[in-house]
PDB file of N, CA and C in Angstrom:
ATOM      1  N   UNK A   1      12.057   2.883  12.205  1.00  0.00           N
ATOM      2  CA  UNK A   1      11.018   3.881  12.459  1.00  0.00           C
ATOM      3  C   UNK A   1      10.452   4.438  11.152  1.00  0.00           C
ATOM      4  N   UNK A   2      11.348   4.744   9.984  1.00  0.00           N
ATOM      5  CA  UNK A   2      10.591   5.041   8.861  1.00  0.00           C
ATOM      6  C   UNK A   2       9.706   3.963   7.924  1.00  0.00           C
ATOM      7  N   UNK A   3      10.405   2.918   8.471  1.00  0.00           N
ATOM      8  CA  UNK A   3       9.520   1.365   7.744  1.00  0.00           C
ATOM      9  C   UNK A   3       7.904   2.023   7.953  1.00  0.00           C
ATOM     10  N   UNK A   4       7.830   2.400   9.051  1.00  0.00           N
ATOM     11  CA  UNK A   4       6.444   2.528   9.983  1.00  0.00           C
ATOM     12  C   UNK A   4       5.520   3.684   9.643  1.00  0.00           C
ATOM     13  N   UNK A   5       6.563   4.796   9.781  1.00  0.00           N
ATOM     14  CA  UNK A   5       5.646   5.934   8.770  1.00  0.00           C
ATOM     15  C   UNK A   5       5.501   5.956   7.506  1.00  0.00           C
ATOM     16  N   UNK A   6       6.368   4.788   6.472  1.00  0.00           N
ATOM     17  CA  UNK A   6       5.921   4.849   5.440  1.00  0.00           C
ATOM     18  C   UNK A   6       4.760   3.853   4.733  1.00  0.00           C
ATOM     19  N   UNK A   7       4.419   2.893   5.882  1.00  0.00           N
ATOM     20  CA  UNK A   7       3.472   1.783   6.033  1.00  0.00           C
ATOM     21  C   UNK A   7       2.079   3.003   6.166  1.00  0.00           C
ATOM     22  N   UNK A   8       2.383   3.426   7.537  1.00  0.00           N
ATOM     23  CA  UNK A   8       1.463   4.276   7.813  1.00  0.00           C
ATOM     24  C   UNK A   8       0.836   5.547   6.709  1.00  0.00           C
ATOM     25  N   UNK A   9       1.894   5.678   5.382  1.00  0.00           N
ATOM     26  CA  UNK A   9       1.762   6.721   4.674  1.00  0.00           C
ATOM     27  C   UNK A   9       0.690   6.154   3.839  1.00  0.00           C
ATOM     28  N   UNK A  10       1.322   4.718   3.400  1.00  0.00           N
ATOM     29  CA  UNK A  10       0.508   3.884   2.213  1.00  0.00           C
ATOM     30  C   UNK A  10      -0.897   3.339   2.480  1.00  0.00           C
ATOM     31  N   UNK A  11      -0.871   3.346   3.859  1.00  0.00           N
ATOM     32  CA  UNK A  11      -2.136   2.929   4.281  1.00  0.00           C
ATOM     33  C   UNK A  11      -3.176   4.324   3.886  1.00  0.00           C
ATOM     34  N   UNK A  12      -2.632   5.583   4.412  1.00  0.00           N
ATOM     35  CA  UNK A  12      -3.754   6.927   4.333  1.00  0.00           C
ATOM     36  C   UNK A  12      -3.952   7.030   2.916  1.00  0.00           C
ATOM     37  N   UNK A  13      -3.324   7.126   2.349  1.00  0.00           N
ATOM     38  CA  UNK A  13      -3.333   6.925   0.519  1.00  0.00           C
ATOM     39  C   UNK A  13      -4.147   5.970   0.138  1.00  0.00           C
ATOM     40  N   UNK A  14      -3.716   4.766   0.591  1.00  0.00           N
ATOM     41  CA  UNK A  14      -5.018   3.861  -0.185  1.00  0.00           C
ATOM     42  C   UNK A  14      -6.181   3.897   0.529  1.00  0.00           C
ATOM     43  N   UNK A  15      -6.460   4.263   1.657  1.00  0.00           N
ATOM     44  CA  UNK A  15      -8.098   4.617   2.070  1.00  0.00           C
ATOM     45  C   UNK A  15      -8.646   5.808   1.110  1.00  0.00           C
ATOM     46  N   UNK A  16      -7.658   7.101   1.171  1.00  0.00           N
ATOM     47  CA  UNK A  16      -8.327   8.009   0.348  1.00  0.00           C
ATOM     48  C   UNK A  16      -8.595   8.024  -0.798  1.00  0.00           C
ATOM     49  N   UNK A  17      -7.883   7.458  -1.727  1.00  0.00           N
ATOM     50  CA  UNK A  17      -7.657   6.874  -3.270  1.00  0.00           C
ATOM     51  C   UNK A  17      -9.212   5.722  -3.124  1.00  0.00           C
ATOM     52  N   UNK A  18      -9.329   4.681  -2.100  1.00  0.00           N
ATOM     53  CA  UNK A  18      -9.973   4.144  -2.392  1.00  0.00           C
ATOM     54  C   UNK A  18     -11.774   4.488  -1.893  1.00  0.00           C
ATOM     55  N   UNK A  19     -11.378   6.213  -1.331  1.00  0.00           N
ATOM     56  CA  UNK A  19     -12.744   6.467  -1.088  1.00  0.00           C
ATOM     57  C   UNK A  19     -13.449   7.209  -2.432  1.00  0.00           C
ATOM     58  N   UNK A  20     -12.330   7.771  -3.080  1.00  0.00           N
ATOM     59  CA  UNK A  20     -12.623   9.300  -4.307  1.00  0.00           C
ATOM     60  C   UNK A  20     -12.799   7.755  -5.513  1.00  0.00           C
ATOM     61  N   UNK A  21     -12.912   6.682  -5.325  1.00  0.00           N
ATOM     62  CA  UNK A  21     -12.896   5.995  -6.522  1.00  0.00           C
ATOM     63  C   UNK A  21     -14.426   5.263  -6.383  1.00  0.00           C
ATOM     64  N   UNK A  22     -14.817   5.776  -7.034  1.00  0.00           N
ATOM     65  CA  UNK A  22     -16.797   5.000  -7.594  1.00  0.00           C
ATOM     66  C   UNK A  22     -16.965   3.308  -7.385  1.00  0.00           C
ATOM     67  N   UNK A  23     -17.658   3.089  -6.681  1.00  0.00           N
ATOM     68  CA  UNK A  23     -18.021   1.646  -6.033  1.00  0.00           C
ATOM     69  C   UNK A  23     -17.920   0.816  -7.656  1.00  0.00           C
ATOM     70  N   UNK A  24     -18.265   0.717  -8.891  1.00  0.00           N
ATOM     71  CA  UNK A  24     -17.653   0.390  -9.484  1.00  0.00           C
ATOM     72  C   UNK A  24     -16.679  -0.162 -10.258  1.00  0.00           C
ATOM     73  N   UNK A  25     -15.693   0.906  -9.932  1.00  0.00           N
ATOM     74  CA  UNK A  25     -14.382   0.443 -10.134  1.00  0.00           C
ATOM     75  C   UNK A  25     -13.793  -0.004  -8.823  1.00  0.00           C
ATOM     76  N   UNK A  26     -14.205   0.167  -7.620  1.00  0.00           N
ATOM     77  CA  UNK A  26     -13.494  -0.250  -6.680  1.00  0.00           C
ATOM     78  C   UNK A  26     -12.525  -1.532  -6.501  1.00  0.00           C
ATOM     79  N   UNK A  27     -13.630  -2.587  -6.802  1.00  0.00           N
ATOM     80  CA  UNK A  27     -12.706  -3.719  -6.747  1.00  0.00           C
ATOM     81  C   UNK A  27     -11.239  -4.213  -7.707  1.00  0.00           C
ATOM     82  N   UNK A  28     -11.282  -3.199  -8.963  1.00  0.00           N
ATOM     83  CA  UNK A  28      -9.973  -3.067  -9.542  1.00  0.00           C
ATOM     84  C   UNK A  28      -8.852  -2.468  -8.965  1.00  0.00           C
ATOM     85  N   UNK A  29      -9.134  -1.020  -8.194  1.00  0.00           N
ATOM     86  CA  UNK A  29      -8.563  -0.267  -7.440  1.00  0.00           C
ATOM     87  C   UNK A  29      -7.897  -1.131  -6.701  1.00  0.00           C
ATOM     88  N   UNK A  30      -9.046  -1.593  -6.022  1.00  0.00           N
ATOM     89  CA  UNK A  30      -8.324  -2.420  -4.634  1.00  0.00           C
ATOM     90  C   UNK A  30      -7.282  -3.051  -4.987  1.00  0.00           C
ATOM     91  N   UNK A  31      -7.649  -4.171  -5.608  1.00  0.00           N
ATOM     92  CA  UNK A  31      -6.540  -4.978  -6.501  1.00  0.00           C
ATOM     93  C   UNK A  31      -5.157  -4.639  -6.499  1.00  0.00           C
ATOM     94  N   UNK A  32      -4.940  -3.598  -7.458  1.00  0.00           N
ATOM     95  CA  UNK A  32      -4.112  -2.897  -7.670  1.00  0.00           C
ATOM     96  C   UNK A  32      -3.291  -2.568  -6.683  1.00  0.00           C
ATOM     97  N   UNK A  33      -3.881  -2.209  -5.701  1.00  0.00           N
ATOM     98  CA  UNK A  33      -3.757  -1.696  -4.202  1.00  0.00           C
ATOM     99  C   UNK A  33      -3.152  -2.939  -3.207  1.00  0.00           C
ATOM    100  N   UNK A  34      -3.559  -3.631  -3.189  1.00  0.00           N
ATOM    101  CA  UNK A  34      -3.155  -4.746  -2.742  1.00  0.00           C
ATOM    102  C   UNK A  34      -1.740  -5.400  -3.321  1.00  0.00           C
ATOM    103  N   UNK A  35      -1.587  -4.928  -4.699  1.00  0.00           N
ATOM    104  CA  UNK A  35      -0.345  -5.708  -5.130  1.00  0.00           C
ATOM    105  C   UNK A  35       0.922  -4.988  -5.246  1.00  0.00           C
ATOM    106  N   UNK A  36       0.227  -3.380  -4.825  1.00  0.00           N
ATOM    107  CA  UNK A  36       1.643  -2.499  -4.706  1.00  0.00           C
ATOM    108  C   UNK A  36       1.740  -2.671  -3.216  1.00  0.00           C
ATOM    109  N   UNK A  37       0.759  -2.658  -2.380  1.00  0.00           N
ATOM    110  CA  UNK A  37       1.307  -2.875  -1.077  1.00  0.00           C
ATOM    111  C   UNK A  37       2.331  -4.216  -0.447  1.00  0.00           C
ATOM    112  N   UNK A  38       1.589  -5.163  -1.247  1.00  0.00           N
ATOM    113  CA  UNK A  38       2.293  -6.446  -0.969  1.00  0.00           C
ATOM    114  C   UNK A  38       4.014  -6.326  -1.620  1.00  0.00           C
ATOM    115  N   UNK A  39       4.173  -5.862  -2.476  1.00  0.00           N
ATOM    116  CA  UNK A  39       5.403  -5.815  -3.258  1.00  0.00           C
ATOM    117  C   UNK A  39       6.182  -4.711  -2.393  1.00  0.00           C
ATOM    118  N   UNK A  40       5.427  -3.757  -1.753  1.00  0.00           N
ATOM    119  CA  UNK A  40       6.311  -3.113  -0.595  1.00  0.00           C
ATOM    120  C   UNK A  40       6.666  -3.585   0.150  1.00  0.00           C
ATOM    121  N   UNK A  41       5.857  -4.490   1.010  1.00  0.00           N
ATOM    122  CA  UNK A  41       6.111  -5.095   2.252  1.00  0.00           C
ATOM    123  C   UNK A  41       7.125  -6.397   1.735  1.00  0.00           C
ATOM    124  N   UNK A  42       7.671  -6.658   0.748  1.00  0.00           N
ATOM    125  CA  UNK A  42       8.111  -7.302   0.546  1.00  0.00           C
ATOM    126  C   UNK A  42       9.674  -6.710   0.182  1.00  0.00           C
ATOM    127  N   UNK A  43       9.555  -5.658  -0.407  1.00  0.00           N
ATOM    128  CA  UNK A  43      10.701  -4.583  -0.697  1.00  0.00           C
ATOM    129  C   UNK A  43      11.404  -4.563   0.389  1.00  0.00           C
ATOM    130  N   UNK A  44      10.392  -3.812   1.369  1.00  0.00           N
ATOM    131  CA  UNK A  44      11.224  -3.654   3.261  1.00  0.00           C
ATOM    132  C   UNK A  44      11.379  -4.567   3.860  1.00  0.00           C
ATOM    133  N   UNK A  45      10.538  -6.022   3.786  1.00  0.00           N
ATOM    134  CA  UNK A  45      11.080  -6.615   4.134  1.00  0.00           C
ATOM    135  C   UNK A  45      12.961  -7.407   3.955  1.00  0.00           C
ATOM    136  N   UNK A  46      12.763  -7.258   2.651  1.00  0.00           N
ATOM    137  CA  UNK A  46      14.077  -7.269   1.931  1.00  0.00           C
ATOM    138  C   UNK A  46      15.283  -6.775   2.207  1.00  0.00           C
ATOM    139  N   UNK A  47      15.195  -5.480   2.296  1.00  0.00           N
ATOM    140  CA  UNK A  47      15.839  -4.297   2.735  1.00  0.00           C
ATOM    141  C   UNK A  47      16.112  -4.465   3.909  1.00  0.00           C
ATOM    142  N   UNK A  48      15.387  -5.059   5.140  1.00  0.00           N
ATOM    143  CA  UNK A  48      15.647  -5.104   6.270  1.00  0.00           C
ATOM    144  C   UNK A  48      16.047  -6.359   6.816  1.00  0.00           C
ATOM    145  N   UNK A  49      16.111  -7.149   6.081  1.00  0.00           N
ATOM    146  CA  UNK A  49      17.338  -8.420   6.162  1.00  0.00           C
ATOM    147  C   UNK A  49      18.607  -8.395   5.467  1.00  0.00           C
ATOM    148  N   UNK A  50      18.960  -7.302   4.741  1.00  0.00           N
ATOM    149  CA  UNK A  50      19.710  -7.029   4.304  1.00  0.00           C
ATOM    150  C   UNK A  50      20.822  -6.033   4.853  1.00  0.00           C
ATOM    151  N   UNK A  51      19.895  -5.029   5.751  1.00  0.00           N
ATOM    152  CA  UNK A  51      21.240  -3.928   6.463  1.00  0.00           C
ATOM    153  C   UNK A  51      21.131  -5.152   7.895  1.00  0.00           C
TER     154      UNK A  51
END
């Protein structure tokens, strides 16, 4: 259940982060964004083959 609210946390964060950030830079943002999320989902996934 916390896998879920903390999916759900990272998701509200990177919409808002990626609204306050200038079309510009966006596509770096994103990026960025994309590779901490992926490295999470990969973390919990981890974690949850593990317990």
């Amino acid at each position: 259940m916390t896998t879920i609210a903390f999916l759900l946390a990272l998701t509200v964060v990177w919409y808002v982060f990626g609204l306050s950030v200038p079309r510009s830079k966006r596509g770096l943002t994103d990026a960025i964004c994309k590779i901490l999320f992926g490295c999470s989902l990969i973390a919990i996934a981890i974690n949850h083959f593990n317990s």
